[in-house]
Protein backbone atom coordinates (compact mmCIF):
# COMPACT_ATOMS: atom_id res chain seq x y z
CA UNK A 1 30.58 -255.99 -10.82
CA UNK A 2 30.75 -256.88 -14.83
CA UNK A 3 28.87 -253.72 -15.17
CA UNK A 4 30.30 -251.50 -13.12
CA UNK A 5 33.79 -252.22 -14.81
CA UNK A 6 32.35 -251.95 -18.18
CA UNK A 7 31.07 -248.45 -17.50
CA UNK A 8 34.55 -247.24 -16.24
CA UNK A 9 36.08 -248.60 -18.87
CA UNK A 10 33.87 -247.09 -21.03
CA UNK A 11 34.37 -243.88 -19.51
CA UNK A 12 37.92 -243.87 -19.25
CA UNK A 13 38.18 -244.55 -23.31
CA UNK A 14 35.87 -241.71 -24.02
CA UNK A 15 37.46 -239.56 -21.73
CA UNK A 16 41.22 -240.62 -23.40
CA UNK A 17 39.87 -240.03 -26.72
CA UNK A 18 38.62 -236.27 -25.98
CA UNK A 19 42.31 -235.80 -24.80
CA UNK A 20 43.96 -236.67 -28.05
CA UNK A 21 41.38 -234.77 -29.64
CA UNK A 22 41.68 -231.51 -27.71
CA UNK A 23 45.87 -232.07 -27.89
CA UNK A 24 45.71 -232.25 -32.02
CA UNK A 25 43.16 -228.63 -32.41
CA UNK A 26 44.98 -227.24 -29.88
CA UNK A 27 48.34 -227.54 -31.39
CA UNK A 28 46.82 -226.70 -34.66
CA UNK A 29 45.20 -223.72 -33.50
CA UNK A 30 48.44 -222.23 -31.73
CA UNK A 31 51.06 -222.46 -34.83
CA UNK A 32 47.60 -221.14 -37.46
CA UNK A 33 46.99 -218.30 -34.41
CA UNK A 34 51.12 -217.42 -34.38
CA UNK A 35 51.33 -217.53 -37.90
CA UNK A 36 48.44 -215.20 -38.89
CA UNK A 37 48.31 -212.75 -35.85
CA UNK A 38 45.06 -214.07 -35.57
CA UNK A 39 43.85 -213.14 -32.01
CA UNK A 40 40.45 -215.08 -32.61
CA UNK A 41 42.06 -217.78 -33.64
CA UNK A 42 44.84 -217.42 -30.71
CA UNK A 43 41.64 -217.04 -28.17
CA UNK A 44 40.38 -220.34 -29.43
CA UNK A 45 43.80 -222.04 -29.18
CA UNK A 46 43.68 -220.99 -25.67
CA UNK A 47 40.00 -222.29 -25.25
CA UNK A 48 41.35 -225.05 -26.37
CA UNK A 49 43.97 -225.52 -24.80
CA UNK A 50 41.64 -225.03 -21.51
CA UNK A 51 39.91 -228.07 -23.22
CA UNK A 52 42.72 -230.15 -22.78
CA UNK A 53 43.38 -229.42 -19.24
CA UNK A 54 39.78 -230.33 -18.95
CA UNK A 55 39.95 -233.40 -20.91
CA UNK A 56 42.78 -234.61 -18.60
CA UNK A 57 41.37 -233.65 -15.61
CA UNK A 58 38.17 -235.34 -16.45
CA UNK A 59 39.60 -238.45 -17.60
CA UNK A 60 41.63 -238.36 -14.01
CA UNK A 61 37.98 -237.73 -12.69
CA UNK A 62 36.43 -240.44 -14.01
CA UNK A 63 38.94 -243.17 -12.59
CA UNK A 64 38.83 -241.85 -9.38
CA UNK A 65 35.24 -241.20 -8.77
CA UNK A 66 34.94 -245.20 -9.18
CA UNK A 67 36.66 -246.13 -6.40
CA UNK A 68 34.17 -247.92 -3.72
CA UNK A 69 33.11 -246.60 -1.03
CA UNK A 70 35.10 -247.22 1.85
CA UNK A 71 35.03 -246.15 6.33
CA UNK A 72 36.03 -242.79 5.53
CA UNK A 73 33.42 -242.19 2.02
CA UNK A 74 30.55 -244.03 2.74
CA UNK A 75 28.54 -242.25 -0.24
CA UNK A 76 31.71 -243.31 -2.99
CA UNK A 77 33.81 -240.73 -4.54
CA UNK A 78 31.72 -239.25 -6.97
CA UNK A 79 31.90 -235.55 -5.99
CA UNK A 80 35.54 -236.25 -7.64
CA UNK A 81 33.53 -235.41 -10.87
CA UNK A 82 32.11 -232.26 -9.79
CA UNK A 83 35.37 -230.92 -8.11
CA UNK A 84 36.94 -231.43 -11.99
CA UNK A 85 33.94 -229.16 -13.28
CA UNK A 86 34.33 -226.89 -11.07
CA UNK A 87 37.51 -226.62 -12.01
CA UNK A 88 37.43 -226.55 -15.13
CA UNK A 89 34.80 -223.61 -15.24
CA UNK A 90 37.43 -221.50 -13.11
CA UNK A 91 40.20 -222.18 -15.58
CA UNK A 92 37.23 -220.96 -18.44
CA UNK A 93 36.59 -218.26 -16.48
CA UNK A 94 40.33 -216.78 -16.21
CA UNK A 95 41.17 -217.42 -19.90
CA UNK A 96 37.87 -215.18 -20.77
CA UNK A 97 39.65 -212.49 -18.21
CA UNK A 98 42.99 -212.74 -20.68
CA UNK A 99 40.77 -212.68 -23.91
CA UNK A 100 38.71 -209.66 -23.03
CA UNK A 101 41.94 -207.53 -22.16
CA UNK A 102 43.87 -208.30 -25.24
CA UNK A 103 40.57 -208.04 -27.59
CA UNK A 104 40.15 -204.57 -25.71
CA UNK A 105 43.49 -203.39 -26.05
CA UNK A 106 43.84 -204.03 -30.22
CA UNK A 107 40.33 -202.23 -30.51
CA UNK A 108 41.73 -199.63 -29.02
CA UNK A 109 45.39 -199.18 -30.05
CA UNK A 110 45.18 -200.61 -33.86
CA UNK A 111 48.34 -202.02 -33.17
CA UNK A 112 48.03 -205.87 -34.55
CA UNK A 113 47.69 -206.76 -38.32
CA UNK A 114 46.01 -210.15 -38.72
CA UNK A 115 46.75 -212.28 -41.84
CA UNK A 116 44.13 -214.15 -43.05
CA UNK A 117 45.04 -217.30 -45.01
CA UNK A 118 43.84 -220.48 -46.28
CA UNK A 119 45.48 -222.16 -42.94
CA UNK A 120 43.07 -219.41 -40.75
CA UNK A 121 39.71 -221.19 -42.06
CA UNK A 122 40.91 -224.63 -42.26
CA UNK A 123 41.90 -224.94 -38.99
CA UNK A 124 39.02 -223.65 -37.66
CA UNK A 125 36.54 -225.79 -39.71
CA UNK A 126 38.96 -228.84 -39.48
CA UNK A 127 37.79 -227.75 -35.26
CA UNK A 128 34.50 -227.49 -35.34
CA UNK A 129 33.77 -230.80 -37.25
CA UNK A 130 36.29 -232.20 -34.64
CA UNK A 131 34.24 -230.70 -31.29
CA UNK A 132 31.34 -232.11 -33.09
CA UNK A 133 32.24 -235.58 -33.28
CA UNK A 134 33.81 -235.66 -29.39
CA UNK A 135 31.08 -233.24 -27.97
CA UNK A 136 28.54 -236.41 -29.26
CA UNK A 137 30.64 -239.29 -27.90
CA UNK A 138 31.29 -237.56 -24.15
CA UNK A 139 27.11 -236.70 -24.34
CA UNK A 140 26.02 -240.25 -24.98
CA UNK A 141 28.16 -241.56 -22.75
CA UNK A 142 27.73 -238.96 -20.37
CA UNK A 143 23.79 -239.30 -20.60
CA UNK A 144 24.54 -243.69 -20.69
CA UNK A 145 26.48 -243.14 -17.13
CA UNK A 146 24.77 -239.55 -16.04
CA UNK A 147 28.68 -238.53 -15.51
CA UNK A 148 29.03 -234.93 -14.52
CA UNK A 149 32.63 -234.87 -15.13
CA UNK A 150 31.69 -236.34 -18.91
CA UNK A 151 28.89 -233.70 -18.99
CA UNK A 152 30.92 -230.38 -18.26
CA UNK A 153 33.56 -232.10 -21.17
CA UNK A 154 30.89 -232.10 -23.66
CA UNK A 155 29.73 -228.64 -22.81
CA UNK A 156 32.96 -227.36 -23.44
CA UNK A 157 33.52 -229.33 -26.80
CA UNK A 158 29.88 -227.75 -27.84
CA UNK A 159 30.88 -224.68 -26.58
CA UNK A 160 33.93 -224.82 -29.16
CA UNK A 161 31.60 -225.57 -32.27
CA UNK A 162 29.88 -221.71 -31.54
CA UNK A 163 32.82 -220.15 -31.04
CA UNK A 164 34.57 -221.33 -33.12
CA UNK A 165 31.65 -220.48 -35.53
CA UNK A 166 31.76 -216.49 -34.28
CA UNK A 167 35.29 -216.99 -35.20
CA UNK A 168 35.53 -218.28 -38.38
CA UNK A 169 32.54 -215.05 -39.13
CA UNK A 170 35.46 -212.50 -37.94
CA UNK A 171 37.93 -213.89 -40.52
CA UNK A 172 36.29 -213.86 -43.21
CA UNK A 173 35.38 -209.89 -42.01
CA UNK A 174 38.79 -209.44 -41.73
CA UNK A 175 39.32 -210.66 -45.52
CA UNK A 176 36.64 -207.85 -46.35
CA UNK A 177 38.99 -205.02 -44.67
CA UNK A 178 36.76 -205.04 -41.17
CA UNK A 179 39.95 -205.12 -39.33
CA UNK A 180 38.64 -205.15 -35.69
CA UNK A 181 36.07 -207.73 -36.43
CA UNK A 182 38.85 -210.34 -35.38
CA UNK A 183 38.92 -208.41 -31.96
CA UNK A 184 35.04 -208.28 -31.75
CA UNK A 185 34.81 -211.45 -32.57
CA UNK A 186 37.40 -212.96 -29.29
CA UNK A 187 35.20 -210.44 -27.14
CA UNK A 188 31.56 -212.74 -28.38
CA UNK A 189 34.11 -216.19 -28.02
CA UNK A 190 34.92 -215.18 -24.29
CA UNK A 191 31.07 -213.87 -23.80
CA UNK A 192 29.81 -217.23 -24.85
CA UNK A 193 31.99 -219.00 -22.97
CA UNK A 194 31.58 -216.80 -19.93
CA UNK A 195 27.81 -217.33 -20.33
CA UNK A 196 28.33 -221.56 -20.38
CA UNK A 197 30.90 -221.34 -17.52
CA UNK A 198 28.56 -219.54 -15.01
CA UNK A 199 25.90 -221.70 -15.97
CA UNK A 200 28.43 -224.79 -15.93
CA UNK A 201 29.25 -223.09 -12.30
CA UNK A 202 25.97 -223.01 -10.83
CA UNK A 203 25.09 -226.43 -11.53
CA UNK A 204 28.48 -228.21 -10.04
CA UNK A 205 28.35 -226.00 -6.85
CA UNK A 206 24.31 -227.30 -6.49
CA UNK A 207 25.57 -230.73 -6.59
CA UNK A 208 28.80 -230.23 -4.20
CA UNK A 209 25.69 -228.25 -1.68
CA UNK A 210 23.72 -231.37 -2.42
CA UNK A 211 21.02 -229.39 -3.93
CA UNK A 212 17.85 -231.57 -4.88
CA UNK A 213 17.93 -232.14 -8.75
CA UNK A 214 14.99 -230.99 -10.12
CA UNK A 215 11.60 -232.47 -10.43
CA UNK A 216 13.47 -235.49 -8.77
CA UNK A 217 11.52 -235.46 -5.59
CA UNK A 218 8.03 -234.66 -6.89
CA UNK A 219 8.26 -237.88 -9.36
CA UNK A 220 9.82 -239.99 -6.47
CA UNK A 221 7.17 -239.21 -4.47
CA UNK A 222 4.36 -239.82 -7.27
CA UNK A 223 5.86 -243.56 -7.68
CA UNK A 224 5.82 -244.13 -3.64
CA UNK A 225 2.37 -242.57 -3.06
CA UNK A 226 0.45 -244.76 -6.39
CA UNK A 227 1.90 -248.11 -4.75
CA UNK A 228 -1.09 -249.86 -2.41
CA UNK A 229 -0.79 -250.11 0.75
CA UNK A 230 1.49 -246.82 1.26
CA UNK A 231 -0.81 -244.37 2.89
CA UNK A 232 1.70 -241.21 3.05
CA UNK A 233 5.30 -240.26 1.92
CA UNK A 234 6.97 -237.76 3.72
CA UNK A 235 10.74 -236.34 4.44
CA UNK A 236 11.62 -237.11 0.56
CA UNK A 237 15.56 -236.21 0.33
CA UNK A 238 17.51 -236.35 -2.79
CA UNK A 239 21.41 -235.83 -3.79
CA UNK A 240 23.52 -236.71 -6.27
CA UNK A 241 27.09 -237.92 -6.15
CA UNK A 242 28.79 -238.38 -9.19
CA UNK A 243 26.91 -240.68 -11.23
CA UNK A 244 24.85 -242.02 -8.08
CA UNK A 245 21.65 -241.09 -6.58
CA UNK A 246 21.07 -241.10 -2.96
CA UNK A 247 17.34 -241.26 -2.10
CA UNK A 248 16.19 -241.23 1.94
CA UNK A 249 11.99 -240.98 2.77
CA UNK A 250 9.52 -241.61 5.21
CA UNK A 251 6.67 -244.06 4.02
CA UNK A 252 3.67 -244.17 6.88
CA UNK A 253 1.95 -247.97 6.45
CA UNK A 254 -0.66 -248.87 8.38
CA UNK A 255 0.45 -249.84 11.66
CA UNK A 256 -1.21 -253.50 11.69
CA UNK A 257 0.50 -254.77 8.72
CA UNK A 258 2.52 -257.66 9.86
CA UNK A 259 6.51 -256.75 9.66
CA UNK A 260 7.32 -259.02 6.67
CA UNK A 261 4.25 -257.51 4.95
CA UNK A 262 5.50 -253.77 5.51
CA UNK A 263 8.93 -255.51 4.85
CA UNK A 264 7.93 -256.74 1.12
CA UNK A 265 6.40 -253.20 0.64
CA UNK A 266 9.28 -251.33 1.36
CA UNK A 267 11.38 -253.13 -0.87
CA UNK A 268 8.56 -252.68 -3.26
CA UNK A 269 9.01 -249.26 -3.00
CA UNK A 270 12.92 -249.88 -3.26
CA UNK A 271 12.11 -251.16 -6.71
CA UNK A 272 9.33 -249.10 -8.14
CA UNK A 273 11.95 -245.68 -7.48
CA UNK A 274 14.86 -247.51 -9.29
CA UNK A 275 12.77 -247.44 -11.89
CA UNK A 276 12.93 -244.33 -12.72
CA UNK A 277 16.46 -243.84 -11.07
CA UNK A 278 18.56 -246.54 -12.10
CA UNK A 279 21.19 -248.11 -9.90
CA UNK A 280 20.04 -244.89 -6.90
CA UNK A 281 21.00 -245.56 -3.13
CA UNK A 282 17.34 -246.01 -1.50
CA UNK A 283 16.56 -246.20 2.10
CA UNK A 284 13.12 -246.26 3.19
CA UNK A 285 11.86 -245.20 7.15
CA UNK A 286 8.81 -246.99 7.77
CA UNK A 287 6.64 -245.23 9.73
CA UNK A 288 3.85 -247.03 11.29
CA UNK A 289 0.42 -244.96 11.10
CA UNK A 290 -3.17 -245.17 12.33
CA UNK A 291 -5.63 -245.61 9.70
CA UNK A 292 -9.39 -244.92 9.63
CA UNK A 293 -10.86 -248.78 9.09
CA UNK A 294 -8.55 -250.16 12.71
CA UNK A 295 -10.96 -252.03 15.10
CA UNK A 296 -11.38 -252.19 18.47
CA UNK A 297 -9.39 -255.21 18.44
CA UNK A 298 -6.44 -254.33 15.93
CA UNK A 299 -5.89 -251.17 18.90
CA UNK A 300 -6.00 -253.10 21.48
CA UNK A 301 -3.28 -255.83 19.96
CA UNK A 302 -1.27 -253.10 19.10
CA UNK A 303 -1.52 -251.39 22.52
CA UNK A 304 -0.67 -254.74 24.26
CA UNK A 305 2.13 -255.32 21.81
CA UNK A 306 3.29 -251.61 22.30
CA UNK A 307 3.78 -252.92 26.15
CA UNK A 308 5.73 -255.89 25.90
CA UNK A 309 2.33 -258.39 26.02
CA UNK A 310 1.08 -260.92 24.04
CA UNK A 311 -2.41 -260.62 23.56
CA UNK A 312 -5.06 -263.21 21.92
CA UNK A 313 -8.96 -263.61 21.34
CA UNK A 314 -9.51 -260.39 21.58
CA UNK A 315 -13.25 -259.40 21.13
CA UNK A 316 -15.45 -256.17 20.85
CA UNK A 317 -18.61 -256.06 21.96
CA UNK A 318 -21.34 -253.64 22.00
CA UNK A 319 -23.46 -252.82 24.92
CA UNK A 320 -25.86 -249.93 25.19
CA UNK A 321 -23.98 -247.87 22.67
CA UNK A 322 -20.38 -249.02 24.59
CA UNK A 323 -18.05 -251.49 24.02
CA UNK A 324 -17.16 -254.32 26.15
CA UNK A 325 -13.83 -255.73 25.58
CA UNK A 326 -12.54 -258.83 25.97
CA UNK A 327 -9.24 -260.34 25.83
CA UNK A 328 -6.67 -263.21 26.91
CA UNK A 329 -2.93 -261.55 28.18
CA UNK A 330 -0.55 -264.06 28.79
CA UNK A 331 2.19 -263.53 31.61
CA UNK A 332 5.72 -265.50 32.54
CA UNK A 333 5.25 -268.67 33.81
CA UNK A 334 6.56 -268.02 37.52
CA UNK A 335 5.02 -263.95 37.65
CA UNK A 336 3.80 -263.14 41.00
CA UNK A 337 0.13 -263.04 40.80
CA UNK A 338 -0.67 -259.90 42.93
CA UNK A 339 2.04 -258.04 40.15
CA UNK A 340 -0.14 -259.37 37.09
CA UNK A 341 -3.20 -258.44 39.02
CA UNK A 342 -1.97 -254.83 39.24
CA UNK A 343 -0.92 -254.64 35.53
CA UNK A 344 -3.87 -255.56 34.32
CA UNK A 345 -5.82 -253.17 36.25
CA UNK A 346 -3.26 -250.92 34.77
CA UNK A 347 -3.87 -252.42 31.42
CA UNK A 348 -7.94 -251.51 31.42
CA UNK A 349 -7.10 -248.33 32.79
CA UNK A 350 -5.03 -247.24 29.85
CA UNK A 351 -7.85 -248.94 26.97
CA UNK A 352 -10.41 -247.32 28.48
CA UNK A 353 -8.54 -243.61 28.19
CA UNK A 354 -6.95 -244.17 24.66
CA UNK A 355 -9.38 -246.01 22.87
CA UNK A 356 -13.03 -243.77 22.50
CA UNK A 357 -16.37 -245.24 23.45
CA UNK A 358 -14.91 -248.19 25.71
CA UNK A 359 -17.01 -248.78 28.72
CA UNK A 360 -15.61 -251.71 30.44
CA UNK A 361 -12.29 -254.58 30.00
CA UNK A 362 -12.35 -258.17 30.81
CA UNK A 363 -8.93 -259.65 30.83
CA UNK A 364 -8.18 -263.41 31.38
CA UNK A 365 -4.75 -264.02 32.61
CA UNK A 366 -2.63 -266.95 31.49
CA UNK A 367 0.86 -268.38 32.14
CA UNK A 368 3.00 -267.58 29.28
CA UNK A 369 5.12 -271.53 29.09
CA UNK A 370 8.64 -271.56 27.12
CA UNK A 371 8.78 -272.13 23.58
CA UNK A 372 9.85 -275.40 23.98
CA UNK A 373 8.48 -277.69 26.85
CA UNK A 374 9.62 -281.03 27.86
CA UNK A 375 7.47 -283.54 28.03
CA UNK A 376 6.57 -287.43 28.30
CA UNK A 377 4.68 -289.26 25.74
CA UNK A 378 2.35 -291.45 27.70
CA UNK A 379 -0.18 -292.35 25.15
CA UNK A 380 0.50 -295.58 25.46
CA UNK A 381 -0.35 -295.99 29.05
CA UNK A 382 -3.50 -293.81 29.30
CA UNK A 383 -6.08 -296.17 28.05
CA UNK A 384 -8.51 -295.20 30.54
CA UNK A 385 -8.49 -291.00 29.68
CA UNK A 386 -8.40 -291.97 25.99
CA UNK A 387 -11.96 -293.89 26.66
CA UNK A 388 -13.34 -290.91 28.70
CA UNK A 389 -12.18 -288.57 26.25
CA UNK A 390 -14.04 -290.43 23.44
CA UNK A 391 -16.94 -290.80 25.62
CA UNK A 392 -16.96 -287.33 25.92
CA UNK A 393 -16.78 -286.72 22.38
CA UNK A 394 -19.95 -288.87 21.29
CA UNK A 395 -22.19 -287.32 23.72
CA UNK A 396 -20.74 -284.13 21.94
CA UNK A 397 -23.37 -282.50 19.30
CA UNK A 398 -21.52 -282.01 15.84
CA UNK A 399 -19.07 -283.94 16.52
CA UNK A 400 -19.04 -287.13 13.91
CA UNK A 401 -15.80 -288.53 15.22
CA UNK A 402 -12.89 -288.39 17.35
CA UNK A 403 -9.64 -289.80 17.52
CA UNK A 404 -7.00 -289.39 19.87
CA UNK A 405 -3.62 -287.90 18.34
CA UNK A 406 -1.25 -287.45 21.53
CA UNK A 407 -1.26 -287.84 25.48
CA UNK A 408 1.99 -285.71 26.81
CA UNK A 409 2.43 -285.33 30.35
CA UNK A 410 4.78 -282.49 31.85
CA UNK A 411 4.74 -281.41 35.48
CA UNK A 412 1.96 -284.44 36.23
CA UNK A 413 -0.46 -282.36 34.01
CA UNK A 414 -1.68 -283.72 30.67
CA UNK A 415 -1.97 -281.67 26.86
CA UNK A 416 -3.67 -283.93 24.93
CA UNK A 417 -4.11 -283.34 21.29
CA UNK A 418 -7.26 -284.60 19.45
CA UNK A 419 -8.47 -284.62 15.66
CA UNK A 420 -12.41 -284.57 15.40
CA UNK A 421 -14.20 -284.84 12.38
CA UNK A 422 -17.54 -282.48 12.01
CA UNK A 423 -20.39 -281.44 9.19
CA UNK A 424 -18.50 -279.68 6.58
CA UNK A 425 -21.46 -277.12 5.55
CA UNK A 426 -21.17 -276.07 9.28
CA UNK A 427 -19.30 -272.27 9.75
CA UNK A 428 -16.43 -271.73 11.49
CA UNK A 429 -17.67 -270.00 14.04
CA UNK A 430 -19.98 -273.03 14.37
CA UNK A 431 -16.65 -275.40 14.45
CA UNK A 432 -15.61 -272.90 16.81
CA UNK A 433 -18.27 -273.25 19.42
CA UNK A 434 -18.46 -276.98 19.28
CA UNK A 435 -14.75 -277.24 19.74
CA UNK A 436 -14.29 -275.10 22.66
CA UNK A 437 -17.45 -277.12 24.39
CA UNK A 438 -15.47 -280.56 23.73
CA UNK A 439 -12.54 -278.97 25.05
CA UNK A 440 -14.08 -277.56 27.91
CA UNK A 441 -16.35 -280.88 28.66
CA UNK A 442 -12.72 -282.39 28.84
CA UNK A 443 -11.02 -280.23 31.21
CA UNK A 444 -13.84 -280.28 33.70
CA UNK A 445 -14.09 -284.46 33.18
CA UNK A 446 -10.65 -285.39 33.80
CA UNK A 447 -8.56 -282.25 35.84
CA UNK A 448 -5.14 -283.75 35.26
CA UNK A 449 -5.56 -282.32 31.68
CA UNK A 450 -4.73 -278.98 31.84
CA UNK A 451 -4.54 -278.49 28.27
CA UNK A 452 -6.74 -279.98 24.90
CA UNK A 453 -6.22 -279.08 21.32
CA UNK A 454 -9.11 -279.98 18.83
CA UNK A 455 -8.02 -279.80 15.34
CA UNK A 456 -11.20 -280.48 13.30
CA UNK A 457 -11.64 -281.80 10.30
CA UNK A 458 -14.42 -281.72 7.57
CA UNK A 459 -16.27 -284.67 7.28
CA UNK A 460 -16.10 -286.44 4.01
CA UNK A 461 -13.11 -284.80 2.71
CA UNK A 462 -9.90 -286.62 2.23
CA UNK A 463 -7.22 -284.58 4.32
């Protein structure tokens, strides 16, 4: 917010500033034009003049085009800015119409003496050192802010510095008895500043059309497509409003990156373009994509996750040059069995078409419990499981040592939670095994447990 005021206040004092300036030559340049007869100097005093109308109209620009955005201009007001240039390059282009016609007509009829006087070339060289000066402030800060508004004011000072040149050649013609070199010289004045008003022209009424700036969306898409993890960018749109950027794109990320992972990327990407573009609007479509190095078990996930299932231990294996998978799907508590039955037989179906090479699905259905499940702690009272359980455990091989954590009871069935110790130079897929044996040897010991979580431990290490 600090910033944003500085810059329009910053703008706004520049902008001011190029009014007085352009109200002072202007003046100066109408009673030295009237004096002499001067129609050079006369065609600058209405360039100038021109200059004024632009200097108030951009300064007027300026304020408005940093209002917020609001329901009704969700990008801002910044096309305020380009409006005023195009305006001001109409106004140009009229006073060039005027210039022509009277430079034309003296040529032709002889019928204007112009007095040339010490006042003729001071006024014009007190101008150009004048345009100078401004046409430098209302650049930096037009370059500091990338104002168009700013930018069309400094082309016009700049534009006064040449033409004012061409005009201060045609005087001192005119002192040398070249009497129509005052007329030729309006006729170069208005064909210069034809030339910078069409070109002025072109580039507002590309920005109103939202024309892509360019090179803009080649080095946006460089930055996107060097970040890792980003496998494509595509649908790269750029505009400009005012001093704002609005960037929109596509980024395709490979479609098993968890959503906070794609999530940190994309405002990666966010960062990495600002960059380059400095306070720009960005918004980023991620697009999920297929990549070569998925497994048979990433599709899968993503196929049950596609349909509304959550689907665990899922595992590939190969079998005479086909796979065999295998997978756990877990349903609603209270589903009707014969439905999850059907949808499962659905659910092979539809691996077997989509993913190549698949010869045959195994899917183990489980209930699906609430998040949170009420429960009894009975611990306390269960003496007799807790010795069977550690019974269990030191007939178990691998397992050092066991200790019971938890006895919960819901529905009459018991979850019992365990922490084992085991070798530490074992694998995990060792630890794996031997857990899921325990847990098993459990289950089938003592039916009222319908549930047993191992968490094992390295032996010897302090946890």
């Amino acid at each position: 917010m600090e910033l944003s005021l500085k810059q329009e206040a910053e703008k706004s004092a520049v902008a001011l500033s190029s009014i007085a300036a352009a109200l002072f030559i202007t003046g100066l340049k109408i009673i030295v034009g009237l004096k002499t007869g001067s129609l050079g100097i006369l065609s600058e005093a209405a360039h100038s003049g021109l200059d004024l109308l632009a200097a108030v109209i951009t300064f007027m620009a300026v304020r408005f085009s940093a209002i917020p955005a609001d329901k009704t201009h969700n990008y801002g007001h910044g096309k305020i800015e380009s409006i005023s240039a195009l305006v001001e390059t109409l106004l140009l282009l009229v006073t060039c119409l005027w210039i022509i016609r009277e430079a034309v007509t003296r040529l032709v009829h002889h019928n204007v003496e112009v007095e040339v006087t010490f006042w003729s070339f001071f006024v014009i060289i007190v101008s150009i050192v004048v345009d100078v000066s401004r046409s430098k402030a209302l650049r930096r800060v037009a370059e500091k802010y990338r104002s168009r508004a700013l930018e069309a004011d400094a082309l016009h000072f700049s534009t006064d510095v040449w033409s004012s040149a061409v005009v201060l050649l045609g005087l001192a013609l005119t002192l040398v008895n070249v009497p129509i070199a005052d007329s030729i010289a309006a006729l170069i004045v208005a064909g210069i500043v034809i030339f910078i008003s069409i070109s002025l022209g072109k580039k507002t009424i590309d920005e109103l059309l939202d024309r892509a700036p360019a090179g803009i969306e080649e080095e946006v898409r460089r930055v996107a497509t060097t970040m890792d993890g980003i496998q494509n960018v595509e649908n790269v749109r750029v505009r400009n409003s005012g001093s704002r950027t609005f960037v929109d794109m596509t980024l395709r990320l490979k479609r098993t990156l968890p959503f906070e992972t794609a999530n940190r990327l994309v405002h990666a990407a966010e960062r990495a373009i600002q960059k380059i573009l400095p306070d720009a609007d960005v918004i980023i479509h991620p697009e999920p994509t297929e990549t070569p190095d998925e497994t048979i078990a990433d599709k899968v996930k993503l196929m049950m996750s596609d349909a509304g299932y959550s689907a665990h231990d899922v595992r590939a294996f190969q079998v005479n040059g086909k796979y065999q998978v295998e997978f756990q799907i877990e349903f609603e508590e209270h589903q009707d069995f014969v439905r999850a039955h059907e949808t499962v037989d659905e659910i092979e179906s539809n691996i077997k078409r989509d993913i190549p090479n698949v010869g045959s699905v195994i899917v183990h259905i489980e209930d699906s419990p609430g998040s949170v499940v009420e429960t009894v702690d009975v611990t306390q009272t269960s003496q007799e499981v807790i010795d069977e359980i550690m019974r269990l455990a030191r007939s178990s091989e691998g397992i050092r040592s066991c200790t019971v954590v938890s006895v919960l009871e819901a529905k009459g069935k018991y979850r019992v939670a365990l922490k084992c110790l085991v070798d530490k130079n074992l694998s995990l897929e060792e630890v794996h095994t031997i857990s899921t044996a325990l847990e098993n040897k459990i289950m089938v010991a003592i039916p009222r447990i319908k549930e047993t979580n191992i968490h094992a431990e390295p032996a010897g290490v302090a946890g």
